[in-house]
PDB file of N, CA and C in Angstrom:
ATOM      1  N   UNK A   1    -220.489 113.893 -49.827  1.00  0.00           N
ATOM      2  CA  UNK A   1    -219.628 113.019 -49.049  1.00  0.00           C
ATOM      3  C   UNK A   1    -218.544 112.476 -49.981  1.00  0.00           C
ATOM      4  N   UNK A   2    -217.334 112.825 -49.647  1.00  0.00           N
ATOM      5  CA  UNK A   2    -216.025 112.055 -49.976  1.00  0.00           C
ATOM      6  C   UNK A   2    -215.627 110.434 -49.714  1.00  0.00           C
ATOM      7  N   UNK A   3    -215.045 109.752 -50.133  1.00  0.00           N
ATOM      8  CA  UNK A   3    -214.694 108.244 -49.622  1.00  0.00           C
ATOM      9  C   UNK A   3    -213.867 107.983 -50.092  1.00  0.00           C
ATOM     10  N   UNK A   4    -212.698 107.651 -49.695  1.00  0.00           N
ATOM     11  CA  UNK A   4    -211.199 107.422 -49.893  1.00  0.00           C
ATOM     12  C   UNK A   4    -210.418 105.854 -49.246  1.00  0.00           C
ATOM     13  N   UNK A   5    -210.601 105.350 -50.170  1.00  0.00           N
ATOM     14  CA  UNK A   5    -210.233 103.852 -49.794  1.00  0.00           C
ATOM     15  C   UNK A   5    -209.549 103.187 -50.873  1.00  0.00           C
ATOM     16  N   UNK A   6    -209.412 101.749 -50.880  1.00  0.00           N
ATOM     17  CA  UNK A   6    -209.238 101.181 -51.616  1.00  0.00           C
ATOM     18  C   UNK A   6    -210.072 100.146 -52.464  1.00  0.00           C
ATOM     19  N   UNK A   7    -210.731  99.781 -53.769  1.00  0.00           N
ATOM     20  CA  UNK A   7    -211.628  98.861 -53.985  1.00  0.00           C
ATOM     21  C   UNK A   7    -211.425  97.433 -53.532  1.00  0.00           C
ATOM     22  N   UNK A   8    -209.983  97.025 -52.897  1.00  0.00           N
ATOM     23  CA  UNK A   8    -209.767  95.642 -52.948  1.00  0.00           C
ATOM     24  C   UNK A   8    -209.543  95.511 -51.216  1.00  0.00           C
ATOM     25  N   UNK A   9    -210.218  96.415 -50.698  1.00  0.00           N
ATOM     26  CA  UNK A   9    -210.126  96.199 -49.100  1.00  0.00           C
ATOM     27  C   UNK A   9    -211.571  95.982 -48.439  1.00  0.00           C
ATOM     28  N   UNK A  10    -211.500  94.986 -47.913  1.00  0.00           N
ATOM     29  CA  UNK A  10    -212.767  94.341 -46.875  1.00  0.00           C
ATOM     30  C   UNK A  10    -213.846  95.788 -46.364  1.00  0.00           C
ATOM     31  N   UNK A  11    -212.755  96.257 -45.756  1.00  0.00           N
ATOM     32  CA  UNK A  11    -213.255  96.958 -44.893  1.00  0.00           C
ATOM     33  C   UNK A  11    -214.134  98.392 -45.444  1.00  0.00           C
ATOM     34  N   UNK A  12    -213.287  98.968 -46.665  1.00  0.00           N
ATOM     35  CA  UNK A  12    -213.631  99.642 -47.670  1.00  0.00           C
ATOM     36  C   UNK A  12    -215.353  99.201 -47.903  1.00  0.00           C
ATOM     37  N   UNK A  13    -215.141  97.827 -48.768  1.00  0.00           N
ATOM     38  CA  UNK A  13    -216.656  97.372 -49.466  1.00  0.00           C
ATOM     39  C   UNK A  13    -217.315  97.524 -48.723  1.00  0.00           C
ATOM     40  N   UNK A  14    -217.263  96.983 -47.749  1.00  0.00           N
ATOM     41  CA  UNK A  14    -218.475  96.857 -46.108  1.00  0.00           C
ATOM     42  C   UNK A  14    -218.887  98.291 -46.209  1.00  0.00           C
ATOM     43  N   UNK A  15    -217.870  99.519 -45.871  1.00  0.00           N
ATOM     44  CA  UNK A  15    -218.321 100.648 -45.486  1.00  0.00           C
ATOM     45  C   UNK A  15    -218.985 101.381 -46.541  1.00  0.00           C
ATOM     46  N   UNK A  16    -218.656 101.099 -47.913  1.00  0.00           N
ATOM     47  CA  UNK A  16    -219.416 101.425 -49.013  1.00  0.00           C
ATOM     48  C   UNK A  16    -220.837 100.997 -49.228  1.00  0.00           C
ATOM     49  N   UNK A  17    -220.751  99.788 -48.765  1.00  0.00           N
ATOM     50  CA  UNK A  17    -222.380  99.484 -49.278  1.00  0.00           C
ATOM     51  C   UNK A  17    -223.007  99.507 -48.057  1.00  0.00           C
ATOM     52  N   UNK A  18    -222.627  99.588 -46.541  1.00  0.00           N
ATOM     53  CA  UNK A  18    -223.766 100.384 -45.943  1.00  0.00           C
ATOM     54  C   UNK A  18    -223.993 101.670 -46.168  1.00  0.00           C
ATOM     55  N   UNK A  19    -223.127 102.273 -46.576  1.00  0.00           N
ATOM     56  CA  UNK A  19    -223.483 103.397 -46.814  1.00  0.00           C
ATOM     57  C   UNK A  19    -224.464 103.926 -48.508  1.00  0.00           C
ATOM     58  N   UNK A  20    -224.273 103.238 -49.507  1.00  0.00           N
ATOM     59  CA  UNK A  20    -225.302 103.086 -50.680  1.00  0.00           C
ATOM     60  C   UNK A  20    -226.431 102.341 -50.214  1.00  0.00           C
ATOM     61  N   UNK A  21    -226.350 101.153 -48.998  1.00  0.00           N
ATOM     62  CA  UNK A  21    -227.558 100.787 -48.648  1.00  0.00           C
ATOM     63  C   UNK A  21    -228.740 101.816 -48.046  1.00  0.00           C
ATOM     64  N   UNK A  22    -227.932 102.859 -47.260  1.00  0.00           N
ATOM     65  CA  UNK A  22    -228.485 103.772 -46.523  1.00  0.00           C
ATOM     66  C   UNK A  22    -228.949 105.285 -47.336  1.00  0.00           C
ATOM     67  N   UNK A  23    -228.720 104.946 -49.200  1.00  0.00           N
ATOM     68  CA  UNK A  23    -229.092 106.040 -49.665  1.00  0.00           C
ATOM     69  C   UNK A  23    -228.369 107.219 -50.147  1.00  0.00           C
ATOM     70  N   UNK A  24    -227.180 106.733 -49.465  1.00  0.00           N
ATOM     71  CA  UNK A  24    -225.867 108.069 -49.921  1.00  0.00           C
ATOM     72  C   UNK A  24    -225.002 107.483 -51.012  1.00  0.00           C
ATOM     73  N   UNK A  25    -224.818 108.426 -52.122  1.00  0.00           N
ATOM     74  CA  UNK A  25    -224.053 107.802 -52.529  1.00  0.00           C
ATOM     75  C   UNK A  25    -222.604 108.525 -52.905  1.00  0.00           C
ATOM     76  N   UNK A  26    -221.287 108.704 -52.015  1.00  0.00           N
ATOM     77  CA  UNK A  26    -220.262 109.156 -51.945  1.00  0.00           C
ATOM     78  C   UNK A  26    -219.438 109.067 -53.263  1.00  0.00           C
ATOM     79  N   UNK A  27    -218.677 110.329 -53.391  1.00  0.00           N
ATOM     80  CA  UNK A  27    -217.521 110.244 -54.564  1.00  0.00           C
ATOM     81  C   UNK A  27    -216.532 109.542 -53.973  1.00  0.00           C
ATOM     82  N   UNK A  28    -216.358 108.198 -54.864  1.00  0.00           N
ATOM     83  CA  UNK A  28    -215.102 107.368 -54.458  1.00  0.00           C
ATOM     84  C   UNK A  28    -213.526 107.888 -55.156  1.00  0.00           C
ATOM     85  N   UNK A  29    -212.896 108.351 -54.390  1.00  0.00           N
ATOM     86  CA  UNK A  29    -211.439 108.321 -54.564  1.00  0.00           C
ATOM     87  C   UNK A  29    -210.711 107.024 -54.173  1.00  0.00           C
ATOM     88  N   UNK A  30    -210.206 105.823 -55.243  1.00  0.00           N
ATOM     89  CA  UNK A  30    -209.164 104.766 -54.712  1.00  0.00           C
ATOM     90  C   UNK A  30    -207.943 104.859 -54.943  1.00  0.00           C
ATOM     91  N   UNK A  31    -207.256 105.193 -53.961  1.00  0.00           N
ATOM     92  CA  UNK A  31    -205.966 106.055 -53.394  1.00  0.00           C
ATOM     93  C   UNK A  31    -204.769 105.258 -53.871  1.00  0.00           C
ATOM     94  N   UNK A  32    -204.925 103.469 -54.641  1.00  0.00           N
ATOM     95  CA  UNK A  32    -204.033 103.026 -55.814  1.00  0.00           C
ATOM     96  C   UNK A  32    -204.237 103.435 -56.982  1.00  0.00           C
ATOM     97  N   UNK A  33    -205.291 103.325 -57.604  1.00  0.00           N
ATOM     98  CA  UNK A  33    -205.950 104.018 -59.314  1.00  0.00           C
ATOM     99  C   UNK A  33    -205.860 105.326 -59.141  1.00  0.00           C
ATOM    100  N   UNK A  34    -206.060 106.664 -58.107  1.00  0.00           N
ATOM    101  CA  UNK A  34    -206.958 108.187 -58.444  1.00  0.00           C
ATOM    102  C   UNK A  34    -205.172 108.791 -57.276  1.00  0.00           C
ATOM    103  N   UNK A  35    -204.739 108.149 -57.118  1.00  0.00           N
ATOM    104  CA  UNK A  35    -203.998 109.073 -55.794  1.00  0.00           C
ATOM    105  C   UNK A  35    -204.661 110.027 -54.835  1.00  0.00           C
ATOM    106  N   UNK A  36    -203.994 110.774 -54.122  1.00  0.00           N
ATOM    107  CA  UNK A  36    -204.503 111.702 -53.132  1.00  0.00           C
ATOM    108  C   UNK A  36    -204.045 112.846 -53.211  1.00  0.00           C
ATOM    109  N   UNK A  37    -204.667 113.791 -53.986  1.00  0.00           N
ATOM    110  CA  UNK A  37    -204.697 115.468 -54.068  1.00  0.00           C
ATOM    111  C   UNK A  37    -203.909 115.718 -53.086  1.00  0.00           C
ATOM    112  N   UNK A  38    -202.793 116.847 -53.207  1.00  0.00           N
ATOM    113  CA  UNK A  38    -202.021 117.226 -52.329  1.00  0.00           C
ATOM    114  C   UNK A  38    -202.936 118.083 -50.830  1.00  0.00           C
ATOM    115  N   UNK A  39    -204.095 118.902 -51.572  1.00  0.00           N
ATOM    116  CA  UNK A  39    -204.779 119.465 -50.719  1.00  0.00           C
ATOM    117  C   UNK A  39    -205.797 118.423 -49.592  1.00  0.00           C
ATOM    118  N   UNK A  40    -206.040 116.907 -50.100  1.00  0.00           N
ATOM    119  CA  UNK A  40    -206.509 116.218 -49.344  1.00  0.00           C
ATOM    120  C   UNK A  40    -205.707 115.421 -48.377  1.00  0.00           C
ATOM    121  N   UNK A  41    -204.452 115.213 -48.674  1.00  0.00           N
ATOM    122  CA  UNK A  41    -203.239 114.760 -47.788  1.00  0.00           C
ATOM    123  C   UNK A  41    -203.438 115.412 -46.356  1.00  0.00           C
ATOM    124  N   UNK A  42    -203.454 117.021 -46.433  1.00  0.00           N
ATOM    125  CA  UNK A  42    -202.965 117.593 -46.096  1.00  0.00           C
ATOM    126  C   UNK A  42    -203.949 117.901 -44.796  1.00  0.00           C
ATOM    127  N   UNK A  43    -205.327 117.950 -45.138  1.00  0.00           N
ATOM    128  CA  UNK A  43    -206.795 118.341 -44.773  1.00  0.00           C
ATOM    129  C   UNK A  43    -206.269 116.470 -43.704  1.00  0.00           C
ATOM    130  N   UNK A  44    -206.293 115.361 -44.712  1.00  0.00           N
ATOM    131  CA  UNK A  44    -206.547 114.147 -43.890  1.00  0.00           C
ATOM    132  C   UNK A  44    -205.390 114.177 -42.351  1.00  0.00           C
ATOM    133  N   UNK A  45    -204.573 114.407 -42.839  1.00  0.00           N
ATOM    134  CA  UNK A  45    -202.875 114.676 -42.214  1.00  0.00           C
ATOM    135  C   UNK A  45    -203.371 115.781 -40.982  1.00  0.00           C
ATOM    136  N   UNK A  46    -204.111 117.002 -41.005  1.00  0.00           N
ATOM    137  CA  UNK A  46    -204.708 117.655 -39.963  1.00  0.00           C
ATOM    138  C   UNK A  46    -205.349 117.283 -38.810  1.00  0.00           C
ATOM    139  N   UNK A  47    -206.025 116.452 -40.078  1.00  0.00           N
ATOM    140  CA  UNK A  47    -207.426 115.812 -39.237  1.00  0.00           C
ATOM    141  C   UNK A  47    -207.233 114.642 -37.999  1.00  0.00           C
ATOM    142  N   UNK A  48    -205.824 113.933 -38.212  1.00  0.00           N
ATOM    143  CA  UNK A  48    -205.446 112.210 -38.006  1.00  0.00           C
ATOM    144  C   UNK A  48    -204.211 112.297 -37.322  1.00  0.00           C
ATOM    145  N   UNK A  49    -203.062 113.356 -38.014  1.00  0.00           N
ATOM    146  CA  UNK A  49    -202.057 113.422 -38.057  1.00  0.00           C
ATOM    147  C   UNK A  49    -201.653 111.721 -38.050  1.00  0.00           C
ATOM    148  N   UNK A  50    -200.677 111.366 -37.600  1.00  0.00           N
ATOM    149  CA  UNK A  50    -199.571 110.036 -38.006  1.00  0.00           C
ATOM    150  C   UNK A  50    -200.580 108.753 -37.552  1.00  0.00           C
ATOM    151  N   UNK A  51    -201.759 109.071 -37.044  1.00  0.00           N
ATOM    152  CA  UNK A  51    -202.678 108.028 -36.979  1.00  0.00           C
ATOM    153  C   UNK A  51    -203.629 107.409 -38.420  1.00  0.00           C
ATOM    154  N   UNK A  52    -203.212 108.651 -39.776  1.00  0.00           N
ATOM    155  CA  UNK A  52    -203.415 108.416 -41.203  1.00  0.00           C
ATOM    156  C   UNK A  52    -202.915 107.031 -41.389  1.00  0.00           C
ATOM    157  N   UNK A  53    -201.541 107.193 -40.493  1.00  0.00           N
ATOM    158  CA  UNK A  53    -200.412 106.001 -41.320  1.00  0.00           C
ATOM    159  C   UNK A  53    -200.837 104.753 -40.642  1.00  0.00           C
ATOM    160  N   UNK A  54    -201.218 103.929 -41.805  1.00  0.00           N
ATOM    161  CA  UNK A  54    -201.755 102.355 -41.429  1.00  0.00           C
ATOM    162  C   UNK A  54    -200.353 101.359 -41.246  1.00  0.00           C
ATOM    163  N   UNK A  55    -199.392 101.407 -39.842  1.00  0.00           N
ATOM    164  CA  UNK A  55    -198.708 100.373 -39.816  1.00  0.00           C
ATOM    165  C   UNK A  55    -198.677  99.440 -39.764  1.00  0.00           C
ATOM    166  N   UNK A  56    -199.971  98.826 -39.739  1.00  0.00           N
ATOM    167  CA  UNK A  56    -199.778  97.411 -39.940  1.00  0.00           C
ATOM    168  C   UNK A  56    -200.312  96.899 -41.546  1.00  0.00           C
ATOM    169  N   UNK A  57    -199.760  98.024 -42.611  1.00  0.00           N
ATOM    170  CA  UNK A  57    -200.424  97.422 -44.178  1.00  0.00           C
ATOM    171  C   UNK A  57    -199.286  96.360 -44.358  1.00  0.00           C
ATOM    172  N   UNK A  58    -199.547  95.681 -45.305  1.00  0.00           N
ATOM    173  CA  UNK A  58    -198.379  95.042 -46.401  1.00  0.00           C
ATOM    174  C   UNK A  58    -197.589  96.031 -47.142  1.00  0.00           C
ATOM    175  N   UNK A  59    -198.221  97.095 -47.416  1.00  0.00           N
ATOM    176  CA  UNK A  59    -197.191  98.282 -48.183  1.00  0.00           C
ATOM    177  C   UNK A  59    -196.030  98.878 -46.913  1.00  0.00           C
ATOM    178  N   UNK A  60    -196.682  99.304 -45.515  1.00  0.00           N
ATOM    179  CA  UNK A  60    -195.874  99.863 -44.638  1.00  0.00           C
ATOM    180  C   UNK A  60    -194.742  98.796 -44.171  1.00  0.00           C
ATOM    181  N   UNK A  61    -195.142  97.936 -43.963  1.00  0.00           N
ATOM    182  CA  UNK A  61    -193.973  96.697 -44.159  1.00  0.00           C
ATOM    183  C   UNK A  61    -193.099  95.955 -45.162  1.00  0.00           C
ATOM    184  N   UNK A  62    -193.579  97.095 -46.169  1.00  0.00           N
ATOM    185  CA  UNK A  62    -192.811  96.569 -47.518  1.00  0.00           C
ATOM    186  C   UNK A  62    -191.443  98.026 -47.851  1.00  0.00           C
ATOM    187  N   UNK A  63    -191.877  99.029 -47.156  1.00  0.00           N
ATOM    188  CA  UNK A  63    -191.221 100.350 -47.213  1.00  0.00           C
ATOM    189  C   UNK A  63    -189.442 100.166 -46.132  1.00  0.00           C
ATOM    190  N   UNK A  64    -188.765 100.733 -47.052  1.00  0.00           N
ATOM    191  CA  UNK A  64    -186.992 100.653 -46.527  1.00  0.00           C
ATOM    192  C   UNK A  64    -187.442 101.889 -44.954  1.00  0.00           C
ATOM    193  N   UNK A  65    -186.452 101.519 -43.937  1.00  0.00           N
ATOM    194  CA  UNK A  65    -186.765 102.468 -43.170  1.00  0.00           C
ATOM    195  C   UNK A  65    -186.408 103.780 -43.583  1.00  0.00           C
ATOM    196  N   UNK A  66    -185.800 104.409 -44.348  1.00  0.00           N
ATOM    197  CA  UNK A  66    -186.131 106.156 -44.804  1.00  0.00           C
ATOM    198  C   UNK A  66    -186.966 106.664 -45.206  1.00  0.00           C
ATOM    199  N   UNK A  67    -188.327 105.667 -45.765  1.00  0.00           N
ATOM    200  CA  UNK A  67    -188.926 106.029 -46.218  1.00  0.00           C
ATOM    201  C   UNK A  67    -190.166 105.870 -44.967  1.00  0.00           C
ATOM    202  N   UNK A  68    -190.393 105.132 -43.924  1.00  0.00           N
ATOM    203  CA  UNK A  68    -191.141 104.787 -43.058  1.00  0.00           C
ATOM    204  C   UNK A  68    -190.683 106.425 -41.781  1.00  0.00           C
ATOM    205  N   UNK A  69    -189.364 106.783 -42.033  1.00  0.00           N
ATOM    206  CA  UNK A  69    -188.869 108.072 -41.390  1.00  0.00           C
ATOM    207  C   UNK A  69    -189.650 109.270 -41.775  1.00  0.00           C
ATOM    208  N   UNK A  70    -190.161 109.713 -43.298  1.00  0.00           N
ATOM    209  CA  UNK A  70    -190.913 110.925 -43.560  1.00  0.00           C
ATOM    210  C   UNK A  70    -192.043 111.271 -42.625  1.00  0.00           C
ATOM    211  N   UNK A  71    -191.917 112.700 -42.979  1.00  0.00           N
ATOM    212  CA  UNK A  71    -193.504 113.010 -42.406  1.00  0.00           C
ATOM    213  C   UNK A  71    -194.357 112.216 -42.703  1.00  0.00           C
ATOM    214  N   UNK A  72    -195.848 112.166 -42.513  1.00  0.00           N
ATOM    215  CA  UNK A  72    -196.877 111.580 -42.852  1.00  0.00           C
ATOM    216  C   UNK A  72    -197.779 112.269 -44.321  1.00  0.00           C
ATOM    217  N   UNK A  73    -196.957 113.557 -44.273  1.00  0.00           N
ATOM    218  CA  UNK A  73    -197.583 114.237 -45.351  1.00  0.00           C
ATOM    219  C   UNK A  73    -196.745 113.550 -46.527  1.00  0.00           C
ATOM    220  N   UNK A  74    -195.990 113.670 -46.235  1.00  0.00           N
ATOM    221  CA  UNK A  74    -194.589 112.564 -47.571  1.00  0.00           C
ATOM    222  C   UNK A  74    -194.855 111.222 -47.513  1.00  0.00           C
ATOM    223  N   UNK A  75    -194.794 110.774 -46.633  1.00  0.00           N
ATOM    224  CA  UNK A  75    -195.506 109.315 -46.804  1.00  0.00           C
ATOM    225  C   UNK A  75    -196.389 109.051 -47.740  1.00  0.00           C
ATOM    226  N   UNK A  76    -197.607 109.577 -47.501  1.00  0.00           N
ATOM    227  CA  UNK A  76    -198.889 109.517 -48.279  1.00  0.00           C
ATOM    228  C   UNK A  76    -198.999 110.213 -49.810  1.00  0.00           C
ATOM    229  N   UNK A  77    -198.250 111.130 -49.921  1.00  0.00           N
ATOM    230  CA  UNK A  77    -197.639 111.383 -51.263  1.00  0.00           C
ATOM    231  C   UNK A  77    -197.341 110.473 -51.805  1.00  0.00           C
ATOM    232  N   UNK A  78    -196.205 109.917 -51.309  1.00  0.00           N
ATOM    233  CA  UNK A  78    -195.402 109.263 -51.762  1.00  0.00           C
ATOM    234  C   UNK A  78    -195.917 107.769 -51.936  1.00  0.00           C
ATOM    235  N   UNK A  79    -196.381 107.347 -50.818  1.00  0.00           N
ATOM    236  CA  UNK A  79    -196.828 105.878 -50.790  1.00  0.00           C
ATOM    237  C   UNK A  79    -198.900 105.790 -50.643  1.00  0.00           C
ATOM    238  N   UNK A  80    -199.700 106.660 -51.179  1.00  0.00           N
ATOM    239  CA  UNK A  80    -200.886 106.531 -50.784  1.00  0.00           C
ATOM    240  C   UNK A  80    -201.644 105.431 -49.854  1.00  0.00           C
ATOM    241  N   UNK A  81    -201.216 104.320 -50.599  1.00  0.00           N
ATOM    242  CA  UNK A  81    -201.988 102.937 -49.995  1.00  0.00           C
ATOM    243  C   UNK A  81    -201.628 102.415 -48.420  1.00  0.00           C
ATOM    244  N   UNK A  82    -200.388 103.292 -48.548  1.00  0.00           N
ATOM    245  CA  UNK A  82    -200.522 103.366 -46.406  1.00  0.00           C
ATOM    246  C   UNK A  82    -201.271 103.935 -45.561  1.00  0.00           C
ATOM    247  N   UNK A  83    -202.285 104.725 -46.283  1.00  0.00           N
ATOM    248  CA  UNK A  83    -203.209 105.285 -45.747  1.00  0.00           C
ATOM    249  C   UNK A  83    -204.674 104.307 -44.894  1.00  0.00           C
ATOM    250  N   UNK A  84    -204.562 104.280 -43.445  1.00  0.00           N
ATOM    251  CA  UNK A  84    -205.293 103.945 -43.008  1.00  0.00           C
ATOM    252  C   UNK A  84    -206.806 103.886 -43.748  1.00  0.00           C
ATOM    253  N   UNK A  85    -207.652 103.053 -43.937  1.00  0.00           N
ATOM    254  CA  UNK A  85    -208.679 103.605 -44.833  1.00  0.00           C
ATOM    255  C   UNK A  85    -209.943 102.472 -43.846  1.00  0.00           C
ATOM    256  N   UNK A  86    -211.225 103.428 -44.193  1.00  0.00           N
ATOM    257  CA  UNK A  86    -211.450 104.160 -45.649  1.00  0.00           C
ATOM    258  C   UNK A  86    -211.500 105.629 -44.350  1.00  0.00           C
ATOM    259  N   UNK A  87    -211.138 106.554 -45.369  1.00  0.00           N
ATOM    260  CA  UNK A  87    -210.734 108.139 -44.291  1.00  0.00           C
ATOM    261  C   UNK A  87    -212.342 109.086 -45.410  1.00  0.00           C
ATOM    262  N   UNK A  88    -213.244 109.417 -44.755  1.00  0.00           N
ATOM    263  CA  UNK A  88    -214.558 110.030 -44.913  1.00  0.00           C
ATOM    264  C   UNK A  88    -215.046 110.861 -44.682  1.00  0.00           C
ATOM    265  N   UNK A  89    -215.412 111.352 -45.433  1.00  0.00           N
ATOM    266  CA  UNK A  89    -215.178 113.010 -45.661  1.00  0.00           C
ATOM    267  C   UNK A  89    -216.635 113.459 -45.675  1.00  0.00           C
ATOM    268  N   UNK A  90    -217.751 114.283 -44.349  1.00  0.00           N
ATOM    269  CA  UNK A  90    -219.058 114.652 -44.316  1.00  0.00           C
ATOM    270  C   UNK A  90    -219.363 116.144 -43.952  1.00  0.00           C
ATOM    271  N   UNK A  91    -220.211 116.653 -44.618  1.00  0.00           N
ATOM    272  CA  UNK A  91    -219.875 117.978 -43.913  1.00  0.00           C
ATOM    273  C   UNK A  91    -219.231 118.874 -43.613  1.00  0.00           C
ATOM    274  N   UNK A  92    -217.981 118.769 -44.246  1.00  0.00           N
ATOM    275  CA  UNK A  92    -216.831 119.162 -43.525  1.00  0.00           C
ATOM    276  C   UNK A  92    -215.712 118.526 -42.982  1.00  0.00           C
ATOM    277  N   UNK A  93    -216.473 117.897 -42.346  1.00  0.00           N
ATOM    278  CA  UNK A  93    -215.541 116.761 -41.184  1.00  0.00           C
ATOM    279  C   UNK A  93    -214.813 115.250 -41.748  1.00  0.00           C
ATOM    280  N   UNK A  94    -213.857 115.176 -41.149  1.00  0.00           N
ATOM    281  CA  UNK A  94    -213.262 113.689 -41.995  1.00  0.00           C
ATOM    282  C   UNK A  94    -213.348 112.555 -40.288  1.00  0.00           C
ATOM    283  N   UNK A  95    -213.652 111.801 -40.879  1.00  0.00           N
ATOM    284  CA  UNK A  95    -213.583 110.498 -40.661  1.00  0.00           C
ATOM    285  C   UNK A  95    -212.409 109.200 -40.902  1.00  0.00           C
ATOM    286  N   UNK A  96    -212.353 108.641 -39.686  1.00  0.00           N
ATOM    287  CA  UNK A  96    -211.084 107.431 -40.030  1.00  0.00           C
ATOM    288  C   UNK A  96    -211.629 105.910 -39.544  1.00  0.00           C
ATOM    289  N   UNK A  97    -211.682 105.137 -40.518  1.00  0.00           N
ATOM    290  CA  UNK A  97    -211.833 103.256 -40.453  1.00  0.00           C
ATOM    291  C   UNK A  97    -213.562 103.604 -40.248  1.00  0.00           C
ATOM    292  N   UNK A  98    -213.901 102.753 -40.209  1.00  0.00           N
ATOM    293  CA  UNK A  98    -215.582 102.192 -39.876  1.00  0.00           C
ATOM    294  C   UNK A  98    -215.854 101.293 -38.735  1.00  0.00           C
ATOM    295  N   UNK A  99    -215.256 101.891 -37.480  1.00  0.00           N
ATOM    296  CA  UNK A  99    -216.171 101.355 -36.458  1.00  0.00           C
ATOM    297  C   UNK A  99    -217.596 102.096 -36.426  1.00  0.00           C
ATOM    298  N   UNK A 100    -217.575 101.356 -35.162  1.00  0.00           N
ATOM    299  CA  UNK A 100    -219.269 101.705 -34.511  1.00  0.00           C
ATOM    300  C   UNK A 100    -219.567 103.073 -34.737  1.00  0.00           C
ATOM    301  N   UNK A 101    -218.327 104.023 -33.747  1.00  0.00           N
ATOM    302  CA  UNK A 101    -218.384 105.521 -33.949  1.00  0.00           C
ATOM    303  C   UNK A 101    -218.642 106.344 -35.276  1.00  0.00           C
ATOM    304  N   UNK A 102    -218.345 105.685 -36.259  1.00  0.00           N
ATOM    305  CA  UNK A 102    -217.758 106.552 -37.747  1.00  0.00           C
ATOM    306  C   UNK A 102    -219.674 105.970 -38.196  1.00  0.00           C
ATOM    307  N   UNK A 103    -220.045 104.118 -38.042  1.00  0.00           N
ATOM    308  CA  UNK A 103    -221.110 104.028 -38.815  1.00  0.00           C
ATOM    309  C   UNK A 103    -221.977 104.754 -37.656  1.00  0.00           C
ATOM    310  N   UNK A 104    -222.300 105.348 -36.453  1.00  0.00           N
ATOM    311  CA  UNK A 104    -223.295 105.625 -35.735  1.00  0.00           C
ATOM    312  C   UNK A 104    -223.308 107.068 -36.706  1.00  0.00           C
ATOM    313  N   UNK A 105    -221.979 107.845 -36.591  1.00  0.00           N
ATOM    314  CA  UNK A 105    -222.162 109.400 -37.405  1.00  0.00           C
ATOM    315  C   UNK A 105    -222.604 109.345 -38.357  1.00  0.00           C
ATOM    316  N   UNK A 106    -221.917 108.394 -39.464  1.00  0.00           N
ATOM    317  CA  UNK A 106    -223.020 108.929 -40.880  1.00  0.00           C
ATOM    318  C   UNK A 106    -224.176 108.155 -40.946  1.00  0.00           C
ATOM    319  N   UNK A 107    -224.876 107.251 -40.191  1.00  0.00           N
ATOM    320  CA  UNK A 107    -225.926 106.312 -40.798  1.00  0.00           C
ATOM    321  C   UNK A 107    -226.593 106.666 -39.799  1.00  0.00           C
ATOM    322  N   UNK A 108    -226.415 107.372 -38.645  1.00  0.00           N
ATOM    323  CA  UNK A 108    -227.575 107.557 -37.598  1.00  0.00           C
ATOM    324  C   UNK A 108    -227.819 106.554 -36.679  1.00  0.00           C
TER     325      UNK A 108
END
């Protein structure tokens, strides 16, 4: 299992330690310190398309509008931490935020 977040986000920690509570313990990618592999952009960007892009961050509201204009694949290049998070990677399959749906799939 993949995990792609940020260490200084709520929502991130929560989803991390139920998930080490539950025994798994995921490779953390934090998408300010590690960036995002062009090949994982791309896989997340498939998976989400422009629903990747977290508009309501402090970074997406900090971005000039030409840069809020790119694809989502350039975006996230370019700006990682607009990335909706935490985006979770099982099996194959990716995952977006930690509701009910995302903790019912990996925790059962």
């Amino acid at each position: 299992m993949r995990f792609f977040g940020l260490k200084t986000c709520d929502t991130c920690r929560k989803a991390l330690a139920a998930l080490r509570e539950a025994g798994i313990t995921p490779e953390v990618t934090d998408v300010r310190a590690d960036g995002l592999a062009t090949a994982d952009i791309a896989a997340i960007v498939a998976a989400f398309g422009d629903r990747a892009v977290n508009r309501a961050s402090a970074t997406w509201r900090g971005l000039p509008e030409e840069a809020r204009a790119l694809p989502a694949t350039e975006l996230l290049a370019a700006h990682p931490t607009v990335m909706k998070r935490p985006v979770i990677e099982a099996e194959g399959r990716f995952y977006l935020g930690w509701g009910a749906d995302v903790q019912a799939a990996l925790l059962g």
